[in-house]
C-alpha atoms as a PDB file:
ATOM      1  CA  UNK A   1     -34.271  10.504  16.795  1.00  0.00           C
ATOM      2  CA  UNK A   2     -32.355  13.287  18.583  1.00  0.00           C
ATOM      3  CA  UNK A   3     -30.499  15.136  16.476  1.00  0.00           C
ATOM      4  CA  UNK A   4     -26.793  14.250  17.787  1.00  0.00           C
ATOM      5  CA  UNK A   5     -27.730  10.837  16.583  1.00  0.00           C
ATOM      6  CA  UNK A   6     -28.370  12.252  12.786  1.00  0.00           C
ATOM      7  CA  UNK A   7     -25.655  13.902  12.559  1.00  0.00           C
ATOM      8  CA  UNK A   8     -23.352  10.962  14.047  1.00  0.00           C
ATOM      9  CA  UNK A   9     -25.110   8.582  11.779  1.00  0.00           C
ATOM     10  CA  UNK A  10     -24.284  10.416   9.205  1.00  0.00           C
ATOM     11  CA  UNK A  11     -20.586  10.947   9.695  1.00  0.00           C
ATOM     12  CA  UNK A  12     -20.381   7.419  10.166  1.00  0.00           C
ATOM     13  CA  UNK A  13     -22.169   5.829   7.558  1.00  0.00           C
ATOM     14  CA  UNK A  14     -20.601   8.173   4.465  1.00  0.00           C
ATOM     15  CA  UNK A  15     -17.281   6.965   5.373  1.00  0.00           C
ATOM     16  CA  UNK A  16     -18.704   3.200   5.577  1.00  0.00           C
ATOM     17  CA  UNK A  17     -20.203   3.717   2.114  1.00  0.00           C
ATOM     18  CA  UNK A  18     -16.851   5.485   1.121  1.00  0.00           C
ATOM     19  CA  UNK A  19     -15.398   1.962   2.444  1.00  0.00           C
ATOM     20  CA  UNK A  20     -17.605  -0.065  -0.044  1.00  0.00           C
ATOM     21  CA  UNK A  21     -16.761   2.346  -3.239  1.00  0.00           C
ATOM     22  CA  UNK A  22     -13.199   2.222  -2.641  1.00  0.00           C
ATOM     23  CA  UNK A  23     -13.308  -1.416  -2.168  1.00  0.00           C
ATOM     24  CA  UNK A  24     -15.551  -2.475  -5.145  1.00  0.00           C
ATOM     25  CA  UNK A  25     -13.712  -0.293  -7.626  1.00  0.00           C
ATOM     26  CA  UNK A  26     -10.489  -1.163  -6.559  1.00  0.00           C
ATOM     27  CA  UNK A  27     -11.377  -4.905  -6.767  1.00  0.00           C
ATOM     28  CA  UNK A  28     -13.045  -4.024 -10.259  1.00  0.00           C
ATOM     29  CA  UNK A  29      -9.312  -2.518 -11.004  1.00  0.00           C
ATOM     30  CA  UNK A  30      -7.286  -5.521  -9.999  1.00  0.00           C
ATOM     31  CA  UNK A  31      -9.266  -7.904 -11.840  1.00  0.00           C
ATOM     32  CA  UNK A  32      -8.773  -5.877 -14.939  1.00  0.00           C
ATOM     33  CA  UNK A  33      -5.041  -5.509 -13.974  1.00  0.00           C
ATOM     34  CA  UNK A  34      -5.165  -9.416 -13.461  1.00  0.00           C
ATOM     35  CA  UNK A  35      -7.117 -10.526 -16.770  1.00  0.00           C
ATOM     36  CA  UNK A  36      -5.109  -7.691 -19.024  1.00  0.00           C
ATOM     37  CA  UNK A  37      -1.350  -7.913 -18.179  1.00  0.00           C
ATOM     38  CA  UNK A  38      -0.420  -6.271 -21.601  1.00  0.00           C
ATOM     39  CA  UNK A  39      -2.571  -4.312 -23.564  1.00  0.00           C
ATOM     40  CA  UNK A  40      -2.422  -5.933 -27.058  1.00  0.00           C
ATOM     41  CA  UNK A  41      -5.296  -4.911 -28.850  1.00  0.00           C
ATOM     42  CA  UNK A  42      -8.170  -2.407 -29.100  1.00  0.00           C
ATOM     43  CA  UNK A  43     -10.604  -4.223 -27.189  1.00  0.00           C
ATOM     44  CA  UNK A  44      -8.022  -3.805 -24.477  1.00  0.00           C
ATOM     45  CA  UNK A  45      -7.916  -0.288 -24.592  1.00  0.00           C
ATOM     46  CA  UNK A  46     -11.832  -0.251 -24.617  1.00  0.00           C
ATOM     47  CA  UNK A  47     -11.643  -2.194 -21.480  1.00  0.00           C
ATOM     48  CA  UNK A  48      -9.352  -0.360 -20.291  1.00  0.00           C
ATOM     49  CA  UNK A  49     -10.897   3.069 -20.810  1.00  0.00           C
ATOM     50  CA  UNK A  50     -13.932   1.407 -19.227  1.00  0.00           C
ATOM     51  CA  UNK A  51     -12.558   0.606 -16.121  1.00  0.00           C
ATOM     52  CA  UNK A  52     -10.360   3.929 -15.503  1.00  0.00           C
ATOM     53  CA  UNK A  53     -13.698   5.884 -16.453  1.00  0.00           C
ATOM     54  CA  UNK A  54     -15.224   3.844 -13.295  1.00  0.00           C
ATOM     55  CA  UNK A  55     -12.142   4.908 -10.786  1.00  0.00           C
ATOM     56  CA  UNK A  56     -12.812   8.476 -12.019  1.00  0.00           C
ATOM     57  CA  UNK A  57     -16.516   8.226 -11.121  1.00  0.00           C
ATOM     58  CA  UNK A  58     -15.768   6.787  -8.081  1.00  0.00           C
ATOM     59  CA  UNK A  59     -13.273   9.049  -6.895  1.00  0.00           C
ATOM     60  CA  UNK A  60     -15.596  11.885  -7.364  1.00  0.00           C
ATOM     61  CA  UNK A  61     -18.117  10.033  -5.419  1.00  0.00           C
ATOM     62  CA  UNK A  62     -15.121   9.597  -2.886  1.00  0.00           C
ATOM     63  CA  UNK A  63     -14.883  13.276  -2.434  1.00  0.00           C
ATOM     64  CA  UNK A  64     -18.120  13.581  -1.568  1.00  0.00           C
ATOM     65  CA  UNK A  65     -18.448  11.145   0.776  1.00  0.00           C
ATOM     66  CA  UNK A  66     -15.457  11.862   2.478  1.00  0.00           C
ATOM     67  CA  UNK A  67     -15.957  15.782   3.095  1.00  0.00           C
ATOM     68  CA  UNK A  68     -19.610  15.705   4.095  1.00  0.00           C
ATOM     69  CA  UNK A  69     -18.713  13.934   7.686  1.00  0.00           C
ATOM     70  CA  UNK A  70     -15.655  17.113   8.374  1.00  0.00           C
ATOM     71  CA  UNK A  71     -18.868  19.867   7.588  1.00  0.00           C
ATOM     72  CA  UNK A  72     -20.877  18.163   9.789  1.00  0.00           C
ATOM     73  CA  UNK A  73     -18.769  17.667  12.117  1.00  0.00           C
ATOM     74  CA  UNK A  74     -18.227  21.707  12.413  1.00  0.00           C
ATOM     75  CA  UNK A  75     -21.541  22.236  12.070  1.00  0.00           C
ATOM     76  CA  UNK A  76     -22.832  20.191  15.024  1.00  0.00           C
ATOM     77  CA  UNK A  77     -20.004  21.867  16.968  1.00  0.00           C
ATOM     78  CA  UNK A  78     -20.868  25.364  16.116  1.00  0.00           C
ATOM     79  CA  UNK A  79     -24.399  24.437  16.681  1.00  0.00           C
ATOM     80  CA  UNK A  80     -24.090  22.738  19.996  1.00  0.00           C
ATOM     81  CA  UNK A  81     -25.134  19.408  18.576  1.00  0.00           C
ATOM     82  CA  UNK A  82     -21.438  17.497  18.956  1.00  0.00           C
ATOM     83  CA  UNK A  83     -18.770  17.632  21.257  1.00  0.00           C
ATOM     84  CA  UNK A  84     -15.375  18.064  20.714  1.00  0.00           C
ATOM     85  CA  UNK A  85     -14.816  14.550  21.974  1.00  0.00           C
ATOM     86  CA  UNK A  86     -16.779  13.533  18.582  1.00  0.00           C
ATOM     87  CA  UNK A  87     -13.792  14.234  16.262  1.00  0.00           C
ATOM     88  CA  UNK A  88     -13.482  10.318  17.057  1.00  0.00           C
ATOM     89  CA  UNK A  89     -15.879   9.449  14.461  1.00  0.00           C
ATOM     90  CA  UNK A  90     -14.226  11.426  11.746  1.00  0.00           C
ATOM     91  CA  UNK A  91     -10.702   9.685  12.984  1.00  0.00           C
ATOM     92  CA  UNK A  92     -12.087   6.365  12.928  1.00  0.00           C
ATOM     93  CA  UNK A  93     -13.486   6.122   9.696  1.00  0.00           C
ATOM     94  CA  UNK A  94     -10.597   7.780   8.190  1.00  0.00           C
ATOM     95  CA  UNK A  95      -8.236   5.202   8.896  1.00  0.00           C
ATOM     96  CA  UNK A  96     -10.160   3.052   7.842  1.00  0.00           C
ATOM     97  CA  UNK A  97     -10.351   4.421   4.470  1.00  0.00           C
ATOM     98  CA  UNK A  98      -6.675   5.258   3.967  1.00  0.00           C
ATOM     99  CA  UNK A  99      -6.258   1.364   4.822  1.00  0.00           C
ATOM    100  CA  UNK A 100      -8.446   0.266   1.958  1.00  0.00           C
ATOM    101  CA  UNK A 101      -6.639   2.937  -0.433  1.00  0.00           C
ATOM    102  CA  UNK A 102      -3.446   1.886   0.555  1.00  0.00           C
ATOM    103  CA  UNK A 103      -4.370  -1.948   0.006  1.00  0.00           C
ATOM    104  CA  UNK A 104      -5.649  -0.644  -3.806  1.00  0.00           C
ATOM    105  CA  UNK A 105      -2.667   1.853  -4.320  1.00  0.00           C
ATOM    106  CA  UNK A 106      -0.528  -0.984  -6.191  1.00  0.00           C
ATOM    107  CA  UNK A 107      -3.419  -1.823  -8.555  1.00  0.00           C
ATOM    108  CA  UNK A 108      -3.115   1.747  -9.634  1.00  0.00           C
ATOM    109  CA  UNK A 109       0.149   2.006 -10.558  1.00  0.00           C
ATOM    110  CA  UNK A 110       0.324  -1.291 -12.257  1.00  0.00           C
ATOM    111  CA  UNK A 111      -2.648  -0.255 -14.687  1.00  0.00           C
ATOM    112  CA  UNK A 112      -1.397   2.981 -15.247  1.00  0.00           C
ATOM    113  CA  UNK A 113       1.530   1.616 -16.550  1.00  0.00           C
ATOM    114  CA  UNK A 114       0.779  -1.743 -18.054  1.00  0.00           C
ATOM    115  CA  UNK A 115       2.701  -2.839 -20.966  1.00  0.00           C
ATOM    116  CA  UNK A 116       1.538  -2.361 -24.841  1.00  0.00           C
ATOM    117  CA  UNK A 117       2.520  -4.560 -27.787  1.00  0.00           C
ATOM    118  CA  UNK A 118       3.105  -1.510 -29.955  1.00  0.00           C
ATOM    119  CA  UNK A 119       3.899   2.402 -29.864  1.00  0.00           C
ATOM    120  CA  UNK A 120       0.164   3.195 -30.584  1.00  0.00           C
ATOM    121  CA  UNK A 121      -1.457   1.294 -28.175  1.00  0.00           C
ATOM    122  CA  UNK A 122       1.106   2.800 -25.719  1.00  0.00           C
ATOM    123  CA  UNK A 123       0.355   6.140 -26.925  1.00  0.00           C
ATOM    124  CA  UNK A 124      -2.801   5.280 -25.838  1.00  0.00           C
ATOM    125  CA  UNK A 125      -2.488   4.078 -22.708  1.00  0.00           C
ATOM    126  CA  UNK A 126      -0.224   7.271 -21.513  1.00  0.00           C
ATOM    127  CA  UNK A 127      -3.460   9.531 -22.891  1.00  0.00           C
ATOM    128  CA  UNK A 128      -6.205   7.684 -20.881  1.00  0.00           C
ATOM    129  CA  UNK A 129      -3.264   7.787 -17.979  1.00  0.00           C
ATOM    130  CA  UNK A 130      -2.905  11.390 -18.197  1.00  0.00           C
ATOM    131  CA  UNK A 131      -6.536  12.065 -18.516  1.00  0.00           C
ATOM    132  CA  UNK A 132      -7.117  10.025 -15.078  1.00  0.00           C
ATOM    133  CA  UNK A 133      -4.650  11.909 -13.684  1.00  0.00           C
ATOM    134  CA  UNK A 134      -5.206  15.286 -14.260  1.00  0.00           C
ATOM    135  CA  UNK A 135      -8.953  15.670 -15.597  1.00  0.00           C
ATOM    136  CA  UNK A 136     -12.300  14.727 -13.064  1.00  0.00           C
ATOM    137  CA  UNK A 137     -14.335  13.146 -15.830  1.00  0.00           C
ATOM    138  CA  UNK A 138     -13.338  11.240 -18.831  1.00  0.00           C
ATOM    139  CA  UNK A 139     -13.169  12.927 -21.944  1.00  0.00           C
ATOM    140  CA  UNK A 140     -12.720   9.825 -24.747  1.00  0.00           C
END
């Protein structure tokens, strides 16, 4: 295989995997969403620390897959591998990715702020919220 080829391969199938992993976790999130609409117990909040630990993963794995095909892109250019006209399969795959978050983005903001039967199970919920917001890994 010429190397062109690699290097296209590559920048196309890390978004395509980055496709699946958005898509499976944000499916795994809307079921929970679905089968949880108030968080009423412990178990709950087991779940749901379960489940946001997952979209945490998977969002680091996003990152990766998503800035390997930009650096590979420059580096075939500045290599003479790729042309210019190549940006197309960054653009491509891109869209398609914002499309899948965008479908998910709802899902997110319903489980981030799902109702709780009582102030500590709230409490809860707006400490696993925060941590998902603001910290890569889980830290319960």
């Amino acid at each position: 295989m010429d190397p062109r080829t690699i290097y296209v391969f590559f920048m196309v199938a890390l978004p395509a995997i980055g496709v699946l992993n958005a898509f499976w976790f944000g499916t795994e999130l809307k079921k929970f969403v679905a089968s949880t609409p108030i968080l009423a117990s412990s178990r709950d909040i087991e779940e749901f620390k379960t489940t946001v630990a997952h979209q945490m993963y998977a969002a680091l794995a996003q990152i990766a897959l998503l800035a390997t095909p930009p650096i590979l892109y420059f580096a075939g250019l500045f290599t003479g591998v790729l042309r210019p006209s190549d940006f197309v399969f960054i653009l491509v795959p891109s869209v398609l990715i914002i499309a899948v978050a965008a479908i998910y983005r709802g899902e997110e903001a319903r489980a981030k702020t799902l109702p709780a039967t009582d102030p500590e199970l709230e409490r809860q919920r707006d400490a696993i919220v925060r941590t998902w917001m603001r910290k890569p890994w889980p830290d319960w």
